[in-house]
Protein backbone atom coordinates (compact mmCIF):
# COMPACT_ATOMS: atom_id res chain seq x y z
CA UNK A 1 -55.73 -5.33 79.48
CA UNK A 2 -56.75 -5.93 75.88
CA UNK A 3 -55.51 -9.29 74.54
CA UNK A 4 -55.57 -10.57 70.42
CA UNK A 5 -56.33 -13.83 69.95
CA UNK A 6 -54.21 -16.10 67.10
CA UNK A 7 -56.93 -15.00 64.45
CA UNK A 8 -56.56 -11.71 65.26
CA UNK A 9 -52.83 -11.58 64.05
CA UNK A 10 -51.88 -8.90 61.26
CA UNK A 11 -48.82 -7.09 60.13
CA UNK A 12 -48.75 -3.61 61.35
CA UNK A 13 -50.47 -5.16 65.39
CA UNK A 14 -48.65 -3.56 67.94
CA UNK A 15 -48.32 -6.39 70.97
CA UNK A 16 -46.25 -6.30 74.50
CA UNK A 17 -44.30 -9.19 75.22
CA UNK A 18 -42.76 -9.13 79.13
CA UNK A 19 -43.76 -5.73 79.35
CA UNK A 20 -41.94 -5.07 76.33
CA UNK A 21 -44.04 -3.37 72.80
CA UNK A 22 -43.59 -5.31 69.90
CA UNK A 23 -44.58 -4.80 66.04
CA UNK A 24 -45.93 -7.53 64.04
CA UNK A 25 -44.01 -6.79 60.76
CA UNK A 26 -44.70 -9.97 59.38
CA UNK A 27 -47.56 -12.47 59.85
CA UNK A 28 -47.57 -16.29 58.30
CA UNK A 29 -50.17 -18.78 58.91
CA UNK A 30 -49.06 -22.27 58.64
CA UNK A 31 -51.51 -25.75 58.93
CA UNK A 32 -49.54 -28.99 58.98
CA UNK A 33 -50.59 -32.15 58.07
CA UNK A 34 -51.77 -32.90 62.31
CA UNK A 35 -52.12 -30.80 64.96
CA UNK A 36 -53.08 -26.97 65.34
CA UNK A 37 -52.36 -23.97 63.17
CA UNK A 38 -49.28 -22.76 63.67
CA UNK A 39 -49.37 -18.62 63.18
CA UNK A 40 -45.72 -17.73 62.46
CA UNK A 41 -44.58 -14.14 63.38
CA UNK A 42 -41.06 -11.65 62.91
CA UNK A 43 -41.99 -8.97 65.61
CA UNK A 44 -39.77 -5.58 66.03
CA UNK A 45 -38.84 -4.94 69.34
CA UNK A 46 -40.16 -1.11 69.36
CA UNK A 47 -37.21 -0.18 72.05
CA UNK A 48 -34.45 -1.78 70.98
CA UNK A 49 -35.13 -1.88 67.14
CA UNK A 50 -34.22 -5.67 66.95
CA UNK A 51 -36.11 -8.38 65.37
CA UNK A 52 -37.41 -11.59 66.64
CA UNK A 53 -39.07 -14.45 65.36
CA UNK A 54 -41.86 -16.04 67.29
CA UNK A 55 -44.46 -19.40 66.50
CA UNK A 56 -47.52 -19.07 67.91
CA UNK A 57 -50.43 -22.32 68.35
CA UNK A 58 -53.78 -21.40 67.04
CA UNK A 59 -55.81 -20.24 70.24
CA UNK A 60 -52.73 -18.67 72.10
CA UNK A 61 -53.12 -14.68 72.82
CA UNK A 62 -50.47 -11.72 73.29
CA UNK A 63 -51.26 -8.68 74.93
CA UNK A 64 -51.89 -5.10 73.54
CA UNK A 65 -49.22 -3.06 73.86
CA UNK A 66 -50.37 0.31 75.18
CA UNK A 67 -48.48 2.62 72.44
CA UNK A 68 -50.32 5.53 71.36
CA UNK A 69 -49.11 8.24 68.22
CA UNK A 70 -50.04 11.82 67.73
CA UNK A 71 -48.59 14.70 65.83
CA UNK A 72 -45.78 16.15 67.92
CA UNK A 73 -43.81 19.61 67.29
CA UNK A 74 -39.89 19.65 67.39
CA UNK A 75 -39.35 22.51 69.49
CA UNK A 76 -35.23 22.70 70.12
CA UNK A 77 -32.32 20.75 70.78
CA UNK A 78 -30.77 20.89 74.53
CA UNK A 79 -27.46 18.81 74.21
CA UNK A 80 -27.79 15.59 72.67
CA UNK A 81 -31.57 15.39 73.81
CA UNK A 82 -34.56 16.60 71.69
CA UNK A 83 -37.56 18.36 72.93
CA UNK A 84 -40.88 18.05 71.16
CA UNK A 85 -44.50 19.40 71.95
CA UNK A 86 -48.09 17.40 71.47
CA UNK A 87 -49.85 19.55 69.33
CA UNK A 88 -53.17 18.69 71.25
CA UNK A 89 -51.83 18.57 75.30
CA UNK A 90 -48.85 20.92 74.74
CA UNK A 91 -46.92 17.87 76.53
CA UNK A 92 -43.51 18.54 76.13
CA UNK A 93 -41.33 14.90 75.56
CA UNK A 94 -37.70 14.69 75.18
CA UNK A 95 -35.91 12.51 73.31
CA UNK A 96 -31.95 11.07 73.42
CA UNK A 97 -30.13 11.50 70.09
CA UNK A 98 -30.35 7.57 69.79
CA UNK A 99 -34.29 7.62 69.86
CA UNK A 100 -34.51 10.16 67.15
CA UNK A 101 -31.83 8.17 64.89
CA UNK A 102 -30.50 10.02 61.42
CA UNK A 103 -33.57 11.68 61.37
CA UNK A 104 -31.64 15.02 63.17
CA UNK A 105 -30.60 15.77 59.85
CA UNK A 106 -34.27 16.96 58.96
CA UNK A 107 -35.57 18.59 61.96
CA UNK A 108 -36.52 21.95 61.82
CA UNK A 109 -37.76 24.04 64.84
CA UNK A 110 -41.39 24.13 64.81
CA UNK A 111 -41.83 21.20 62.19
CA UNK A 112 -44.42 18.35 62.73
CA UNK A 113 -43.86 15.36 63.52
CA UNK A 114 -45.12 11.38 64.22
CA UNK A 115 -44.43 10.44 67.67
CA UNK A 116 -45.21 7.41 69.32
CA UNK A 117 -45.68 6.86 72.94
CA UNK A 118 -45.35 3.69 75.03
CA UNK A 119 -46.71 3.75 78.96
CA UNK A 120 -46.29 7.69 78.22
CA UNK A 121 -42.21 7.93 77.33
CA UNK A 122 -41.94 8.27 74.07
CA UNK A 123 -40.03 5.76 71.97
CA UNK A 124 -39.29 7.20 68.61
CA UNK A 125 -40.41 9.84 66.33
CA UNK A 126 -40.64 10.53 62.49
CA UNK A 127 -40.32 13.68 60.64
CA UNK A 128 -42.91 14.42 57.42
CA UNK A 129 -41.62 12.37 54.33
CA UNK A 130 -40.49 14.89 52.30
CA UNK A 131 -39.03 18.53 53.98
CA UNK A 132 -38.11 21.52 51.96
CA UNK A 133 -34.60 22.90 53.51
CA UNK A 134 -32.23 25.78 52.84
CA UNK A 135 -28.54 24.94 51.23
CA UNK A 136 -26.36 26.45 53.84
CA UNK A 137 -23.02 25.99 51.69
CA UNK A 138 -21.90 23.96 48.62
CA UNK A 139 -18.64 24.47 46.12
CA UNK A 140 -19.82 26.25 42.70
CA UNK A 141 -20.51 24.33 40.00
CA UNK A 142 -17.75 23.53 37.82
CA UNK A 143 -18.08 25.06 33.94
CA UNK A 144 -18.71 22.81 31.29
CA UNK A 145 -19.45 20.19 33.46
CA UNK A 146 -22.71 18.98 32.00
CA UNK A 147 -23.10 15.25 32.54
CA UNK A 148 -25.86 13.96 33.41
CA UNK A 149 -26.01 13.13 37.19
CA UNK A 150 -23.09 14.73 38.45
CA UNK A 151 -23.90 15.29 42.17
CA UNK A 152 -21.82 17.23 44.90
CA UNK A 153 -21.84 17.17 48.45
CA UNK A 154 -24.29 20.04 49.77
CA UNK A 155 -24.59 21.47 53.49
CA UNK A 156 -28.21 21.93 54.82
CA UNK A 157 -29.56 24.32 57.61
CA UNK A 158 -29.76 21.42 59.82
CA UNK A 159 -26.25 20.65 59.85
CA UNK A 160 -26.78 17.75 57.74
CA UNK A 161 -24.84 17.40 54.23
CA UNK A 162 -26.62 15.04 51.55
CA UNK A 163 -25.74 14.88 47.69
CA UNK A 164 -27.84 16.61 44.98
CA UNK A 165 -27.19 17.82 41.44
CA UNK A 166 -24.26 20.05 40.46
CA UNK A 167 -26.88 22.97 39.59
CA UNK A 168 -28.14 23.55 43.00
CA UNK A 169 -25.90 26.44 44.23
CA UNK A 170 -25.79 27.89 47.97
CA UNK A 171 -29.21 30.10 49.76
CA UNK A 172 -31.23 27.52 47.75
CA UNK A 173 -34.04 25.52 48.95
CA UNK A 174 -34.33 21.53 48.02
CA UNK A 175 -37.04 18.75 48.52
CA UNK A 176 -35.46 16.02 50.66
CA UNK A 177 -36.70 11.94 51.17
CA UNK A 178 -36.11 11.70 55.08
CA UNK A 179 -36.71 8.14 54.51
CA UNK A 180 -33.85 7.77 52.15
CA UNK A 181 -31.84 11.14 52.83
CA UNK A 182 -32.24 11.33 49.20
CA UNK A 183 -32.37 15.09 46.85
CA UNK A 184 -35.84 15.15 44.86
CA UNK A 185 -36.18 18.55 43.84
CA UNK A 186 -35.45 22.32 44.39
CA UNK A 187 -38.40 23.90 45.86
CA UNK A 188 -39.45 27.64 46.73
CA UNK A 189 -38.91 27.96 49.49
CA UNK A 190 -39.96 27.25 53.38
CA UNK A 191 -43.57 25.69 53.28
């Protein structure tokens, strides 16, 4: 089993602690006055999504965590679980609705996506940044309502409803942040 030395720390190092994976999301090095290094570190627990904070002597090790990521396809939903493909090993994984988080609300079938993989079960996935999706449904625009940044609620192909400006009317497509669930623009169109 691969192990990282203390001067081997960085942010973004993905570690097992107790058989459990680990980020390093933040990494401060610390000398005092006496003694060793100390190597101070807030590590996201990859399963749970918590955060913990660890202080680590210079010369101590952690272990690798054996996580790997690859492009996965979203193939369907079966109940509340998820089932996605590896695009290289046609692997099918599937996924509770708690593993895949808000992100439901911008899956398409047959979309890419990031998945990663710990001890082969997967532990989360990630859509593409930005997705272009259909407006399924929203109320007309109002006449002679031309504020700037008046928004209404709109209803996407996924089931999902997000806000975007009063101009975007029903059968349209829109740019959406999956990050932030956020409108950009309208765009033409499935890519």
């Amino acid at each position: 089993m691969t192990t990282y030395n203390t001067s081997e720390f960085k942010k973004g190092l993905k570690v097992q602690i107790d058989g459990t994976p680990f980020l390093m999301v933040e990494m401060n090095f610390r000398k005092p006055g006496k003694g060793n290094a100390l190597y101070e570190c807030k590590l996201k627990n990859l399963l749970r999504g918590t955060v913990v904070d660890r202080t680590y002597r210079a010369g101590q090790t952690l272990e690798a965590a054996d996580i790997s990521e690859f492009t996965a396809q979203y193939l369907y939903r079966q109940g509340d679980n998820y089932v996605f493909m590896n695009n290289s090993s046609y692997e099918q994984y599937e996924l509770t609705a708690e593993q895949v988080g808000d992100y439901w609300k911008f899956l398409k079938e047959g979309m890419d996506c990031q998945m990663m993989v710990f001890n082969d079960a997967p532990i989360t996935v990630s859509p593409p940044n930005h997705v272009v999706l259909k407006v399924e449904y929203t109320e007309p625009a109002v006449k002679g309502n031309t504020a700037t940044n008046v928004q209404k609620p709109v209803h996407l192909e996924t089931g999902a409803e997000i806000l975007a400006p009063a101009f975007v009317e029903t059968g349209e497509y829109i740019r959406v942040d999956t990050r932030t669930g956020e409108y950009i623009e309208r765009a033409k169109g499935p890519e």
